[in-house]
Protein backbone atom coordinates (compact mmCIF):
# COMPACT_ATOMS: atom_id res chain seq x y z
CA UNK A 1 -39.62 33.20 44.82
CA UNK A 2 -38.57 36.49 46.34
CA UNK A 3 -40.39 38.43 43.55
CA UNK A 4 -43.62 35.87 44.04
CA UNK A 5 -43.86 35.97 47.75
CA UNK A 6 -43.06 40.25 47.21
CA UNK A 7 -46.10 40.57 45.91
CA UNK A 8 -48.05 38.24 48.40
CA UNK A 9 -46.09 40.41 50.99
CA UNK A 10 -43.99 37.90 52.47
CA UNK A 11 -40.69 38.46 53.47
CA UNK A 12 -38.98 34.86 51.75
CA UNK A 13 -35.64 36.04 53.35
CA UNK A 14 -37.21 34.86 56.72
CA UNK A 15 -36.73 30.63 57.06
CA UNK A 16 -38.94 29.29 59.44
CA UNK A 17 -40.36 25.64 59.95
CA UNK A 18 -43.59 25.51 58.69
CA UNK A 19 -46.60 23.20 60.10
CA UNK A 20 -46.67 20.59 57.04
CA UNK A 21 -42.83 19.31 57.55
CA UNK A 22 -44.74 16.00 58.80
CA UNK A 23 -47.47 16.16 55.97
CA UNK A 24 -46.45 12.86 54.17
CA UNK A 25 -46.96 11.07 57.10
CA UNK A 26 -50.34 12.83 58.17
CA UNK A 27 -53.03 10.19 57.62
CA UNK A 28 -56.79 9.51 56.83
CA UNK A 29 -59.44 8.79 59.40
CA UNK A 30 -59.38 5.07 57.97
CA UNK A 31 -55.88 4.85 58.58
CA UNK A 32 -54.97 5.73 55.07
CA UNK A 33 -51.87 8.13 54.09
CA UNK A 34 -53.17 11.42 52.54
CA UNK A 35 -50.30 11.07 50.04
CA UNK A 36 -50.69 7.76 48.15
CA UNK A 37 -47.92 5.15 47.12
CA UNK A 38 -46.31 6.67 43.97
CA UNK A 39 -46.62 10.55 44.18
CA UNK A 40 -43.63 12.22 43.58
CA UNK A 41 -43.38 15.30 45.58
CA UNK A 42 -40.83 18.62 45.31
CA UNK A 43 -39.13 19.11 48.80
CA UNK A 44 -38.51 22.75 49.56
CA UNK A 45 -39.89 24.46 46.18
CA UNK A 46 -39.90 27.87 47.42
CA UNK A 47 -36.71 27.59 49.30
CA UNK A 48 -33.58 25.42 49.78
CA UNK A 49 -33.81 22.13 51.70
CA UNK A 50 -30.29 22.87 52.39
CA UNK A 51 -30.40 26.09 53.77
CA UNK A 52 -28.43 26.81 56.73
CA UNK A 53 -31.03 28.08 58.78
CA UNK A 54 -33.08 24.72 58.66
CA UNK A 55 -30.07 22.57 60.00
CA UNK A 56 -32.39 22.03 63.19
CA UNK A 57 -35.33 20.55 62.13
CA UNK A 58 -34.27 19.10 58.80
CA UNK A 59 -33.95 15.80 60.42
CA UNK A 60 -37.41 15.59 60.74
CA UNK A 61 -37.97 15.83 57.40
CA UNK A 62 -35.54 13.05 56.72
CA UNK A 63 -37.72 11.36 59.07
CA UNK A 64 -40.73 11.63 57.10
CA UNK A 65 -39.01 10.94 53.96
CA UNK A 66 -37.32 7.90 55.36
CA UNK A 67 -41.11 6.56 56.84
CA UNK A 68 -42.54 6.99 53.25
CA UNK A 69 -40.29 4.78 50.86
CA UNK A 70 -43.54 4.47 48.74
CA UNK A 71 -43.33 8.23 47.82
CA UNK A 72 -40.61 9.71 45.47
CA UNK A 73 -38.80 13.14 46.60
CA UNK A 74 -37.23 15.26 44.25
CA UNK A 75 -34.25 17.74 46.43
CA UNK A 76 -33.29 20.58 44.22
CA UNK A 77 -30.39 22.69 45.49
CA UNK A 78 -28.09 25.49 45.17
CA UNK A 79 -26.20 24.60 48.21
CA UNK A 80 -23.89 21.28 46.44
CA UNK A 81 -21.12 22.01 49.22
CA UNK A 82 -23.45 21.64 51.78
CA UNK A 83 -24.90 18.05 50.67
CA UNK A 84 -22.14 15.64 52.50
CA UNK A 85 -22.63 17.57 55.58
CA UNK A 86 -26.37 18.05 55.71
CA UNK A 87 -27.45 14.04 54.26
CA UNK A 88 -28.79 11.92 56.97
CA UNK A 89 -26.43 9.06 59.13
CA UNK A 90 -28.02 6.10 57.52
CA UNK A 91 -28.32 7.84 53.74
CA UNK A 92 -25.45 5.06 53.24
CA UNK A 93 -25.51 4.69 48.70
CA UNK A 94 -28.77 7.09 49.03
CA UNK A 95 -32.30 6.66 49.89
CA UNK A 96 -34.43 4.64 46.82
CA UNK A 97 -37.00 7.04 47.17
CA UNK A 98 -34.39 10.42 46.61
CA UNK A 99 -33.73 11.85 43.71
CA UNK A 100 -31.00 14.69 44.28
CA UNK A 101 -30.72 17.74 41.69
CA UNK A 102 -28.49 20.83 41.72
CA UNK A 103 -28.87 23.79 39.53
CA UNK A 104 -26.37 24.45 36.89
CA UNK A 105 -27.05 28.64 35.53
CA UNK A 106 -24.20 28.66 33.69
CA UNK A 107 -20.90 26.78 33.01
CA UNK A 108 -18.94 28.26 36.38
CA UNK A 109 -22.13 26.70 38.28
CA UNK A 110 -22.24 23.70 36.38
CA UNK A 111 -18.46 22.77 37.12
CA UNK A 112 -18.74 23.82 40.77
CA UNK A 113 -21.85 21.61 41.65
CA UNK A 114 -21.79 19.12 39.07
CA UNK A 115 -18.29 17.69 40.64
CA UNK A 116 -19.76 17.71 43.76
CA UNK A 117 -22.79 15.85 43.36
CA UNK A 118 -20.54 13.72 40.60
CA UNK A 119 -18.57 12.53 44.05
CA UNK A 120 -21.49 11.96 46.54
CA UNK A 121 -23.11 8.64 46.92
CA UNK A 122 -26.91 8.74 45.95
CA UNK A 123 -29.58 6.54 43.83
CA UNK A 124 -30.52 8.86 41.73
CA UNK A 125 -28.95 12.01 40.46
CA UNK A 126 -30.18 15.15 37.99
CA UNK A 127 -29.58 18.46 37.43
CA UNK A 128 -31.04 21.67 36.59
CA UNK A 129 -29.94 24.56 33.89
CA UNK A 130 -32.76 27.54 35.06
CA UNK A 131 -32.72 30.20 35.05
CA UNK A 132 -30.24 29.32 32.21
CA UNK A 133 -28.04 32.04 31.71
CA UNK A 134 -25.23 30.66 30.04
CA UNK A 135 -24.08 28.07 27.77
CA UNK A 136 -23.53 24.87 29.78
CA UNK A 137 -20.89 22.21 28.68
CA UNK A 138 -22.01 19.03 30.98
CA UNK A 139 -20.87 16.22 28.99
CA UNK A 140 -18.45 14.98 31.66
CA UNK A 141 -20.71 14.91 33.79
CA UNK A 142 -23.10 12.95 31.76
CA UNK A 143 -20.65 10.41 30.21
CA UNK A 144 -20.55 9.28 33.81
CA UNK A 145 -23.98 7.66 33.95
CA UNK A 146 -25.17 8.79 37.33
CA UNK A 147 -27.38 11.42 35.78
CA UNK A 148 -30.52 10.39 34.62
CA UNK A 149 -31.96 13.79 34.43
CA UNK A 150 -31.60 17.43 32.82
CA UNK A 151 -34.12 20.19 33.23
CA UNK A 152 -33.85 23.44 31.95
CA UNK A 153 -35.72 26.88 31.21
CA UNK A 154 -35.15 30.77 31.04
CA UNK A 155 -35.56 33.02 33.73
CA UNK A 156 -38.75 35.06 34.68
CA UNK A 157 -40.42 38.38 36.24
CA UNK A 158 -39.24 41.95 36.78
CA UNK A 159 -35.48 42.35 35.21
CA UNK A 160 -34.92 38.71 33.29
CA UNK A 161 -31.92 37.74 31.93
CA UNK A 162 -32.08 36.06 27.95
CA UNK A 163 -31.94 32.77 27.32
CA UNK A 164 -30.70 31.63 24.38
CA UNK A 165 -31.79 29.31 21.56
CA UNK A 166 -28.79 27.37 20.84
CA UNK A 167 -28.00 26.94 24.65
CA UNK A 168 -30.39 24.74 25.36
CA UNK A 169 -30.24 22.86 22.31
CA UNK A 170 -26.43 22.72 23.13
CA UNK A 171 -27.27 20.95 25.94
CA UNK A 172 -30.45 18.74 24.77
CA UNK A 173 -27.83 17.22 22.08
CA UNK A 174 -25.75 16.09 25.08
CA UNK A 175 -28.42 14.38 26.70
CA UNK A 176 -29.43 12.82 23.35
CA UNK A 177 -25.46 11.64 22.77
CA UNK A 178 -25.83 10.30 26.60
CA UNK A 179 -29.49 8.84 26.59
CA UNK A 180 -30.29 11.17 29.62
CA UNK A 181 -33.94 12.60 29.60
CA UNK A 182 -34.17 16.20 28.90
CA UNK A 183 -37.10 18.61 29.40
CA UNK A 184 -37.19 22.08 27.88
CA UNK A 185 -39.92 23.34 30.49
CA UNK A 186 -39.69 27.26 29.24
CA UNK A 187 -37.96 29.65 27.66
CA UNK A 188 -38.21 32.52 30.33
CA UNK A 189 -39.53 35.79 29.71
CA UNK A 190 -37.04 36.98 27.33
CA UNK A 191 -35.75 34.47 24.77
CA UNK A 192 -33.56 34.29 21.71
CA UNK A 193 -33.40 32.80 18.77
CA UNK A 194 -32.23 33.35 15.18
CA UNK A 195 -30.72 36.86 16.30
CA UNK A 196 -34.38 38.01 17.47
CA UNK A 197 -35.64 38.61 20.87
CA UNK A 198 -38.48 37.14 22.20
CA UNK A 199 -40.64 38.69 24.98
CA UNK A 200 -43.05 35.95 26.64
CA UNK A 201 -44.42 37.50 29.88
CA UNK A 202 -47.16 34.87 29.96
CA UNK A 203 -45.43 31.46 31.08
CA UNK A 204 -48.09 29.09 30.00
CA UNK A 205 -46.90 31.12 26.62
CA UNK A 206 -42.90 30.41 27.64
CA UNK A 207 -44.16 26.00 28.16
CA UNK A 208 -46.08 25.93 24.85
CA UNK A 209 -42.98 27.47 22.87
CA UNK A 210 -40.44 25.62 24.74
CA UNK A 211 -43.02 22.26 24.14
CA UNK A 212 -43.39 22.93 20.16
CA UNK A 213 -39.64 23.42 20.36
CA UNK A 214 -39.35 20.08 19.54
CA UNK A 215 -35.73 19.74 22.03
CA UNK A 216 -36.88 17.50 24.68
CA UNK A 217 -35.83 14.53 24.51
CA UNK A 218 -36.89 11.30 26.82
CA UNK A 219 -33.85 9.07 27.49
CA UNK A 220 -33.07 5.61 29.25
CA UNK A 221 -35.86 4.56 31.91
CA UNK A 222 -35.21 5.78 35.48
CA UNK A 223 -36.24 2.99 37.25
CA UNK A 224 -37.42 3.25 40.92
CA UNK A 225 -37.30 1.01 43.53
CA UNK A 226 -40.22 1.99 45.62
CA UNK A 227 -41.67 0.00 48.57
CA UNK A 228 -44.38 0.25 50.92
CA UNK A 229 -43.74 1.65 54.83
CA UNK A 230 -43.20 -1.03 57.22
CA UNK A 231 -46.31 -2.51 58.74
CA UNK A 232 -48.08 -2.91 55.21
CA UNK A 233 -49.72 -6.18 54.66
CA UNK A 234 -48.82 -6.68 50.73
CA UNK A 235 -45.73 -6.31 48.32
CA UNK A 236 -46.98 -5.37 44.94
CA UNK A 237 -44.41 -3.21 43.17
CA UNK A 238 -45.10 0.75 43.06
CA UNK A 239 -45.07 2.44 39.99
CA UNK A 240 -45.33 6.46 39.81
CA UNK A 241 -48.56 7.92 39.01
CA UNK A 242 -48.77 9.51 35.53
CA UNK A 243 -50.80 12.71 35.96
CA UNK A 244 -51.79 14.82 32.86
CA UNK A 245 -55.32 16.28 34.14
CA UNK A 246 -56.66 18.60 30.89
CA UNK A 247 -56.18 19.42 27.18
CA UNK A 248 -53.92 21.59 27.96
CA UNK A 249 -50.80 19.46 29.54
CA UNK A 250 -50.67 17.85 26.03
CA UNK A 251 -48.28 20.77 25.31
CA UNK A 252 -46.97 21.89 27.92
CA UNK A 253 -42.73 22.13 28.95
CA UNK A 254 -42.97 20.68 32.03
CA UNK A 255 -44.94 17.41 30.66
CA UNK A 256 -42.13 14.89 31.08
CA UNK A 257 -40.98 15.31 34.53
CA UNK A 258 -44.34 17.04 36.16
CA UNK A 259 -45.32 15.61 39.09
CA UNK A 260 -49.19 16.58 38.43
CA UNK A 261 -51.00 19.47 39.63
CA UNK A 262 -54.12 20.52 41.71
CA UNK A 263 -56.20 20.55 38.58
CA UNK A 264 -57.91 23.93 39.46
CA UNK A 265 -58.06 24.96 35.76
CA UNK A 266 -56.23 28.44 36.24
CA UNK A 267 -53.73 27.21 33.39
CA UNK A 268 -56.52 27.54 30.85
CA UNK A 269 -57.94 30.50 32.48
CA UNK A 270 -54.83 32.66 32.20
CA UNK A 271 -55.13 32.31 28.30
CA UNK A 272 -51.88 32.56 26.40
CA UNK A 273 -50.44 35.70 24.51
CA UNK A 274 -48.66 35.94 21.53
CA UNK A 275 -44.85 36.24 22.04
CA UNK A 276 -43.64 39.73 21.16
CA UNK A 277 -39.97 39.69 18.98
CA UNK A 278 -37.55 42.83 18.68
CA UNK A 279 -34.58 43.20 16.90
């Protein structure tokens, strides 16, 4: 994000609360939510919902995530040792409707925040090796059932690090052995396989590759208990929207755990360049 928001000219160091904290609880002029039952939505993409600087208004995004038990929220964070501290009084076993992730870059990170999100109380647990710099032995951590998730993908932009090849299937054979979902969503701009490196600036390039890879693998159901907000005058069960808008999400990385798109078409636009190898 800082090298996205660098070229927007936007200082990302700067944490400030922005005017959409309450946006899953904005509503129609009929009365309706503007996000429907069974959206699942990223919380904090471009930062960290646990960053220290939010400790003052991140209540009221509890709030809104506790008023919309219809909608599924995906927390990614770097911050594991702040997670006891920073969930909400009544968070109790975890909210239905939360699914918390950490990032795991390499082993070191992987033992630090796995054991710490191993140990606190929560619904619905994953994890997430990018940018994967490192080989990554989670089996532990997935022999212990609570994670029902595994991302992973190489890292991007100005100065990338190289992912390797046999990392990630490393880690896609432990989520086989474990029947834990596991989506290769890119390889990141440089990428290695077979002793040769791969350059793939383009990242609709990195998904394809990563897609035709053949390593993801979908595991045991993750089944969520989703209900509609108080107030509601029915009690059908919520299922999550499966969004795949063109063509071109057929092969794409990201295809088993996206949470759909805007459908603007700039995907297809972009085009996709060849990958460039070097010895």
């Amino acid at each position: 994000m800082y090298f996205l928001d660098g070229k927007r000219g936007i200082d990302t160091s700067k944490v400030f609360r922005t005017a959409n904290i309450d946006m899953p609880l904005r509503r129609t002029r009929d009365g309706a939510f503007k996000v429907p039952s069974g959206v699942e939505l990223l919380v904090g993409l471009s930062t960290d919902f646990f960053v220290e600087e939010a400790d003052e208004w991140r209540g009221e995004a509890w709030d809104a995530i506790r008023r919309r038990p219809d909608v599924l929220f995906r927390i990614l964070t770097k911050r594991a040792s702040r997670l006891a501290s920073c969930l909400p009084p009544d968070w109790g076993d975890g909210y239905e409707n939360v699914m918390l992730q950490v990032t795991t870059e390499n082993q070191a990170r992987a033992d630090e925040r796995l054991s710490i999100l191993r140990d606190i109380p929560a619904r619905h647990k994953g994890f997430m090796a990018a940018p994967f710099l490192g080989p990554v032995d989670a089996e532990q951590y997935l022999a212990t059932g609570q994670f029902e998730q595994v991302l992973c993908g190489g890292e991007n932009y100005d100065g990338a690090r190289p992912c390797h090849y046999e990392w990630v299937k490393s880690l896609s054979d432990q989520c086989r052995r474990n029947d834990v979902t596991f989506d290769f969503i890119e390889t990141g701009t440089v990428f290695v396989k077979d002793g040769k490196t791969y350059r793939i600036p383009d990242k609709r390039t990195q998904s394809q590759q990563a897609f035709r890879s053949g390593l993801s693998f979908v595991g045991k159901p993750v089944r969520y208990k989703l209900r509609h907000p108080e107030g509601m005058l029915f009690d059908e069960p919520i299922v999550l929207h499966t969004l795949a808008f063109r063509d071109i999400c057929e092969t794409c990385g990201s295809r088993l755990t996206c949470n759909g798109c805007s459908n603007c078409g700039a995907c297809e636009r972009a085009g996709s360049p060849q990958p460039q190898s070097e010895e």
